[in-house]
N, C-alpha and C. Protein backbone atom coordinates (compact mmCIF):
# COMPACT_ATOMS: atom_id res chain seq x y z
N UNK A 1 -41.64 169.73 114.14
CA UNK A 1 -41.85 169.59 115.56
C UNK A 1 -41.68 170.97 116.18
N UNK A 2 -42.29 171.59 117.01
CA UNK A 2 -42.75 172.54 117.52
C UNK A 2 -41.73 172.31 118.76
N UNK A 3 -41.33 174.02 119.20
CA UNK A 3 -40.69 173.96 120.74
C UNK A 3 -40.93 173.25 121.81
N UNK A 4 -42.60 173.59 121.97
CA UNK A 4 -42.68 172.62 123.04
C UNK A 4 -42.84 171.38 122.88
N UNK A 5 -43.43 171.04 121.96
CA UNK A 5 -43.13 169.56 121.98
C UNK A 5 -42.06 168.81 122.08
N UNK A 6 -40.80 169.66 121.20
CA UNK A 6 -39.52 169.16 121.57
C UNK A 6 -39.56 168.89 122.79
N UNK A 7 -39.70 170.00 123.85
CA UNK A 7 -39.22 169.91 125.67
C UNK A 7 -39.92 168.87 125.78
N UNK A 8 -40.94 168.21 125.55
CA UNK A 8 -41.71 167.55 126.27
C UNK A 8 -41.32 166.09 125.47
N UNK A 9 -41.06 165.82 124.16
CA UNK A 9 -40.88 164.49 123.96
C UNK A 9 -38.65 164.66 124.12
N UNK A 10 -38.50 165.48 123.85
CA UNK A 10 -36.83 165.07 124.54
C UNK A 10 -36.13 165.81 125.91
N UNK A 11 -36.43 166.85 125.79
CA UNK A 11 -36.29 167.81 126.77
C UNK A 11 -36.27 167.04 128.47
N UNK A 12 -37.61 166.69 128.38
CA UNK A 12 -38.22 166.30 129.83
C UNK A 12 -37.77 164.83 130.35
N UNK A 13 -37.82 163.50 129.09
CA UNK A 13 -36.63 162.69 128.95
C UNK A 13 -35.42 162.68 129.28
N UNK A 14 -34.95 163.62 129.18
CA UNK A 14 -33.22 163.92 129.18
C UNK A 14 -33.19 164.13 130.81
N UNK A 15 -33.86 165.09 131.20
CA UNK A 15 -33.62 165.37 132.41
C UNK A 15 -34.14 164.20 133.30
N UNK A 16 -34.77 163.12 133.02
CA UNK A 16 -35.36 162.73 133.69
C UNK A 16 -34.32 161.10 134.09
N UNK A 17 -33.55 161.06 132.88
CA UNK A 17 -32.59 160.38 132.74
C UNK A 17 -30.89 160.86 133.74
N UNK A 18 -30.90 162.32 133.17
CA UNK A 18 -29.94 162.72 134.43
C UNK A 18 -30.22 163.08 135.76
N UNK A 19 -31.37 163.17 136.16
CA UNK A 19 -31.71 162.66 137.74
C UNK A 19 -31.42 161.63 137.95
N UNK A 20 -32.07 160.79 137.35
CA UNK A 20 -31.68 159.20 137.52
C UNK A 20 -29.98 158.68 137.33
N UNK A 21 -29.44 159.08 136.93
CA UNK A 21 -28.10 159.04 136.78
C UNK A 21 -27.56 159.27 137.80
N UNK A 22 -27.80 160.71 138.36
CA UNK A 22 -27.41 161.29 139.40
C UNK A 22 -27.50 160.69 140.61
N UNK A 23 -28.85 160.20 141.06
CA UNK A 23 -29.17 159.64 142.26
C UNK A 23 -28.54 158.13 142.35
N UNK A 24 -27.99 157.45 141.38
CA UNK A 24 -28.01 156.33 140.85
C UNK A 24 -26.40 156.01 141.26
N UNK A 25 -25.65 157.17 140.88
CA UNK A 25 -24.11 157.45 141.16
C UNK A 25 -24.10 157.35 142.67
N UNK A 26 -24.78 158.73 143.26
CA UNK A 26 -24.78 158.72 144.29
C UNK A 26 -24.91 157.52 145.15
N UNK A 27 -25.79 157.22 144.98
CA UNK A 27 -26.12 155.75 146.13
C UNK A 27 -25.30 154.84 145.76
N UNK A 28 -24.96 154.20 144.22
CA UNK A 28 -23.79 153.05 144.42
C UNK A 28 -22.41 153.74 144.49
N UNK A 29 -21.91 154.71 144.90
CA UNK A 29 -20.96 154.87 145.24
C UNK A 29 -20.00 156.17 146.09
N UNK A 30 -21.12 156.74 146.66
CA UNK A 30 -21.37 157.55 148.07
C UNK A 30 -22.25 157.06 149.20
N UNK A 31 -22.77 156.02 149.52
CA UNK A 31 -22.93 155.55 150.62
C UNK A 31 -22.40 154.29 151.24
N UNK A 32 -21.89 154.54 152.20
CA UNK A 32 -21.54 153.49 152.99
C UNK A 32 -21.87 152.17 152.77
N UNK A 33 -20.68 151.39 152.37
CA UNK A 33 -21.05 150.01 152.00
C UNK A 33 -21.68 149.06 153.04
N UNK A 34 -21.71 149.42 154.37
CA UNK A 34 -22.47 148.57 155.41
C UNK A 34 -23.76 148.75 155.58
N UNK A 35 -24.08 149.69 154.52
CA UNK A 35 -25.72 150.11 154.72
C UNK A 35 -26.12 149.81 153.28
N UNK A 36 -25.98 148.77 152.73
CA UNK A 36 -26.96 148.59 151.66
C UNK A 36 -28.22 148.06 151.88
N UNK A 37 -29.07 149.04 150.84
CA UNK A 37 -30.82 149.16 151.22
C UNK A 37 -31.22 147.83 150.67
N UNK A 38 -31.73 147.26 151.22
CA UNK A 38 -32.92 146.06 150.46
C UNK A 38 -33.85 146.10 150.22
N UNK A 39 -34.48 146.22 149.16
CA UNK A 39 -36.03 146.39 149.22
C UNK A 39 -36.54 145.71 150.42
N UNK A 40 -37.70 146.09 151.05
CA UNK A 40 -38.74 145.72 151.79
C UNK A 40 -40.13 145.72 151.78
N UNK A 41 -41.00 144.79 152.35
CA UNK A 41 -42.54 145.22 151.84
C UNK A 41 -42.78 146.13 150.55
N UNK A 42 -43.65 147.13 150.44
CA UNK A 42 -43.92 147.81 149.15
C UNK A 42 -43.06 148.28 148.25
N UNK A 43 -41.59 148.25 149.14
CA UNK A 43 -40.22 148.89 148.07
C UNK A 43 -40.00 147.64 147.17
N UNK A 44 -40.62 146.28 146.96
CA UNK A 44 -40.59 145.59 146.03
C UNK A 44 -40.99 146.24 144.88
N UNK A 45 -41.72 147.21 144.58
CA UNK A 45 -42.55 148.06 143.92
C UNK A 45 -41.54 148.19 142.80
N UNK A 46 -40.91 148.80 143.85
CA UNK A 46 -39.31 149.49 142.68
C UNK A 46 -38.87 148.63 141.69
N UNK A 47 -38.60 147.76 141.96
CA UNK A 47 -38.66 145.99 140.90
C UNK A 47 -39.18 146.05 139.63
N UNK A 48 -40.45 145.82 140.02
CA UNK A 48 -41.42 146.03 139.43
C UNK A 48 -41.51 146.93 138.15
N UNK A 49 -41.49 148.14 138.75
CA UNK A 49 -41.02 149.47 137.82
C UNK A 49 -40.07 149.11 136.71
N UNK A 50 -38.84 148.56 137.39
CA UNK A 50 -37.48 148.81 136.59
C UNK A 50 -37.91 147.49 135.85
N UNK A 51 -38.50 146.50 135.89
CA UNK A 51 -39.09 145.50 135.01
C UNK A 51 -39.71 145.75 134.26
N UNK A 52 -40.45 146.89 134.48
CA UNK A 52 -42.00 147.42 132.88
C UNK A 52 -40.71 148.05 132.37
N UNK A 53 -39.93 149.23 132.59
CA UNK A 53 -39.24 150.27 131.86
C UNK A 53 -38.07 149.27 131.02
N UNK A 54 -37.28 148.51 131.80
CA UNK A 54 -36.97 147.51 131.31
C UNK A 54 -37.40 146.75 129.59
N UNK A 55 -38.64 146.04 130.14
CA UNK A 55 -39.12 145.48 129.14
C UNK A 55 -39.87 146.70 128.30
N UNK A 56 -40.13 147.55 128.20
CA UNK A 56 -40.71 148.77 127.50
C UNK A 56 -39.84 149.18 126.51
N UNK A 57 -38.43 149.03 127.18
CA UNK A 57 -37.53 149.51 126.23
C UNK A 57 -36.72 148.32 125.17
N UNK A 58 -37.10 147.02 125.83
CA UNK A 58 -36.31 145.87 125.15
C UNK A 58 -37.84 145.52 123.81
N UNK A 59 -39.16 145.66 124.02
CA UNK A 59 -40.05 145.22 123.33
C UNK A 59 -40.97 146.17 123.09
N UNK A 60 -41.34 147.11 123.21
CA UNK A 60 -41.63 148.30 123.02
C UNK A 60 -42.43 148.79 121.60
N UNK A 61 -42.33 147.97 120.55
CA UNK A 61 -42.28 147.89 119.28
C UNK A 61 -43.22 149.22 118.88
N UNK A 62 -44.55 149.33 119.48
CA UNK A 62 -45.06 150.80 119.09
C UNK A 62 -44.90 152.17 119.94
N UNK A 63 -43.85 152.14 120.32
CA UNK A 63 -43.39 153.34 120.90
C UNK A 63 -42.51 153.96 120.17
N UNK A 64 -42.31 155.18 120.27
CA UNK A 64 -41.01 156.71 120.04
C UNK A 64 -40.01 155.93 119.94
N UNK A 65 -39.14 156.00 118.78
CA UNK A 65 -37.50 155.30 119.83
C UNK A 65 -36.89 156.04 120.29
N UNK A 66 -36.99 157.35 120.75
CA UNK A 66 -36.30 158.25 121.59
C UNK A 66 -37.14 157.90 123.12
N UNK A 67 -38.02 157.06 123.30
CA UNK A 67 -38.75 156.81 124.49
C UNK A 67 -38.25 155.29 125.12
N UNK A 68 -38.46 154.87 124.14
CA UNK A 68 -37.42 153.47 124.03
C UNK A 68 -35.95 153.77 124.92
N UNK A 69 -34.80 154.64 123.90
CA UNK A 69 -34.13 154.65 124.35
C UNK A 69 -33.69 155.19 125.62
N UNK A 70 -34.80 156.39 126.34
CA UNK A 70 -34.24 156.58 127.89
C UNK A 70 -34.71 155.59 128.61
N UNK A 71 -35.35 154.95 128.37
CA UNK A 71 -36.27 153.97 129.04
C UNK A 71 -35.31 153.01 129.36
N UNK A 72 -34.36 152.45 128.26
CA UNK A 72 -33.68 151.65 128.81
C UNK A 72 -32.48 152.34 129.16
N UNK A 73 -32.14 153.57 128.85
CA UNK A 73 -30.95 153.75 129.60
C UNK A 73 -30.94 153.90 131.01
N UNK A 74 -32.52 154.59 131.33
CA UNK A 74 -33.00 154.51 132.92
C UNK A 74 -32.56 153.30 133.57
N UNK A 75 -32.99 151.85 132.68
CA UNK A 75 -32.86 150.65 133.72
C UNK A 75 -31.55 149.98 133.54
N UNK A 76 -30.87 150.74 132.33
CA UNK A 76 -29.16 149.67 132.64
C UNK A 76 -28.87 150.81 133.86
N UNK A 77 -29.16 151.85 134.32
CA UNK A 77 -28.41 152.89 134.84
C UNK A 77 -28.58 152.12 136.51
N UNK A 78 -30.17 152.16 136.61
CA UNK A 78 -30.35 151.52 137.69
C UNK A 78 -30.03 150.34 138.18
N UNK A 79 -29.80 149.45 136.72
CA UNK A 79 -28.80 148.27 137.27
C UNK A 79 -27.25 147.69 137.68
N UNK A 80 -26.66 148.70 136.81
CA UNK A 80 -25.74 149.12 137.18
C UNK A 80 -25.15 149.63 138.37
N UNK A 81 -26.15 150.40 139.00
CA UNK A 81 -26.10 151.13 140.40
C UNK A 81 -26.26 150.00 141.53
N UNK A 82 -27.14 149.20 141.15
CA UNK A 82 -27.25 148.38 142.12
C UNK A 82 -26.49 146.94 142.40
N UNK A 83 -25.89 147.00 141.15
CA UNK A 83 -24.59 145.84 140.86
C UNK A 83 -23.42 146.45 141.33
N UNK A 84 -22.88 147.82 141.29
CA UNK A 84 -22.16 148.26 142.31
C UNK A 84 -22.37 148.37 143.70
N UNK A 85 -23.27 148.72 144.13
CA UNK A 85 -23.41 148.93 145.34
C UNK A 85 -23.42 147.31 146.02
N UNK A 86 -24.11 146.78 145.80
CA UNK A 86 -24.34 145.09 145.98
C UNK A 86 -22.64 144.44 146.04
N UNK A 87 -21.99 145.13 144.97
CA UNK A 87 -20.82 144.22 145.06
C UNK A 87 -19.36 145.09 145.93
N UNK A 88 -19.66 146.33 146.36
CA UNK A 88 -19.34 147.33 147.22
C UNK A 88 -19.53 146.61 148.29
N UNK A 89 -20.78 146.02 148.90
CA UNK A 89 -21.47 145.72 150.35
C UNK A 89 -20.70 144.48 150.48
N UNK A 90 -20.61 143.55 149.39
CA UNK A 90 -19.58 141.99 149.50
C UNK A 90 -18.24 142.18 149.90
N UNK A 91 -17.50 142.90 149.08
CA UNK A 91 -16.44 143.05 149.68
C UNK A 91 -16.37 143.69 150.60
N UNK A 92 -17.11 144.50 151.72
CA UNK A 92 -16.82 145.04 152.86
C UNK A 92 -17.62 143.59 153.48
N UNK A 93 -17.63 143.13 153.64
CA UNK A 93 -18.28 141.85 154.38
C UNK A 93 -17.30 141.20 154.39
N UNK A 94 -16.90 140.35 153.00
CA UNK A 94 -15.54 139.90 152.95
C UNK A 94 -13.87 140.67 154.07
N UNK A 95 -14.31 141.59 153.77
CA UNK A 95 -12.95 142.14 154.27
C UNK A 95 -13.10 142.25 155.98
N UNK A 96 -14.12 142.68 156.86
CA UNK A 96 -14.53 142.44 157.94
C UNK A 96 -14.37 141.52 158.72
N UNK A 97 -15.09 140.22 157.77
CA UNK A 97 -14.98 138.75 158.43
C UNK A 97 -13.34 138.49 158.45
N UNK A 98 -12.35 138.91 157.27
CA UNK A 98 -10.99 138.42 157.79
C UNK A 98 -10.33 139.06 158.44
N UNK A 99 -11.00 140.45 158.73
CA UNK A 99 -10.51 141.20 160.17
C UNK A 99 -10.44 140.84 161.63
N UNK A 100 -11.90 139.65 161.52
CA UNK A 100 -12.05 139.14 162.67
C UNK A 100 -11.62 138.00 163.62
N UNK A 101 -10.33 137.79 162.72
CA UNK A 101 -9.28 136.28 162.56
C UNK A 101 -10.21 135.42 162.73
N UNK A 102 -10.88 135.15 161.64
CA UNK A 102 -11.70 133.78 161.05
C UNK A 102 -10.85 133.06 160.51
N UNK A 103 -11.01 131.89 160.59
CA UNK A 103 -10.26 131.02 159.61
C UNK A 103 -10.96 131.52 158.22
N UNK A 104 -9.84 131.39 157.51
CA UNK A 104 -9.92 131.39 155.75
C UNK A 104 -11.12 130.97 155.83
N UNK A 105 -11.78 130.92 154.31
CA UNK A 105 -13.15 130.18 153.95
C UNK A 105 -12.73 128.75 153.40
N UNK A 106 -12.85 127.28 153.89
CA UNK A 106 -12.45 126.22 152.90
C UNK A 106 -13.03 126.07 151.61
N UNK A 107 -12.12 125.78 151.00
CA UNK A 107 -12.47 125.30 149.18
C UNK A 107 -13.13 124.10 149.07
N UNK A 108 -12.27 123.37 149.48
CA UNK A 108 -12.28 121.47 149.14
C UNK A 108 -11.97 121.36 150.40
N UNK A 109 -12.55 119.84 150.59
CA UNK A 109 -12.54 119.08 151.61
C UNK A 109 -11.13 118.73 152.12
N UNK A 110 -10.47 118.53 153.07
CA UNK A 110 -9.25 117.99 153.35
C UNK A 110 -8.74 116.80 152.58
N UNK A 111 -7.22 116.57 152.54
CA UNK A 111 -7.10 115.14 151.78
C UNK A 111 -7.07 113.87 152.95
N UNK A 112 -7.44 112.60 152.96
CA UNK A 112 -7.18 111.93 153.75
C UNK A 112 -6.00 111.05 153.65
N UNK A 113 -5.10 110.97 154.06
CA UNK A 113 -3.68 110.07 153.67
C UNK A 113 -3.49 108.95 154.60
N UNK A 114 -4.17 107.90 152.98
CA UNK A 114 -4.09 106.40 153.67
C UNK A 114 -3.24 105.79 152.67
């Protein structure tokens, strides 16, 4: 394997994986938990994406396995990110609402005593 080809089948991978890492950190756990993004209209897109790369890397069968493997490290990374952040945004919700002397949340129904 030749230099450049290296850069280009691992090289360009790698980095492309620590952007994604990077941005990935950042957002689930440098932004403000009252502002979590939801996809909207065409940002469903993003879905989408992390579903081919996803499945690219789980079934993939005639691909690189060095392509395979950023592929899926891209989408545990991104899921990960968004399972923090998601569960970042709950508990500031949670914690808000009992700021606001709400009653508790009920479990079970009351008992009736007859």
């Amino acid at each position: 394997m030749s230099l450049s080809e290296a850069i280009w089948r691992i090289g360009v991978p790698l980095t492309a994986v620590a952007a994604v890492a990077a941005t990935a950190v950042s957002v689930a756990f440098l932004d403000p938990p009252d502002e979590l993004r939801r996809p909207r209209g065409w940002q469903w897109a993003w879905v989408g994406l992390w579903l081919m790369t996803a499945g690219e890397a789980a079934f993939g069968n005639d691909r690189w396995w060095f392509e395979r493997a950023w592929k899926g490290a891209v989408a545990l990374l991104v899921a990960v990110a968004v399972t923090v952040a998601t569960w970042r945004h709950y508990r500031w919700r949670k914690r808000v609402r009992r700021a606001d002397d709400s009653p508790p949340p009920v479990t079970r129904p009351p008992r009736l005593d007859s």
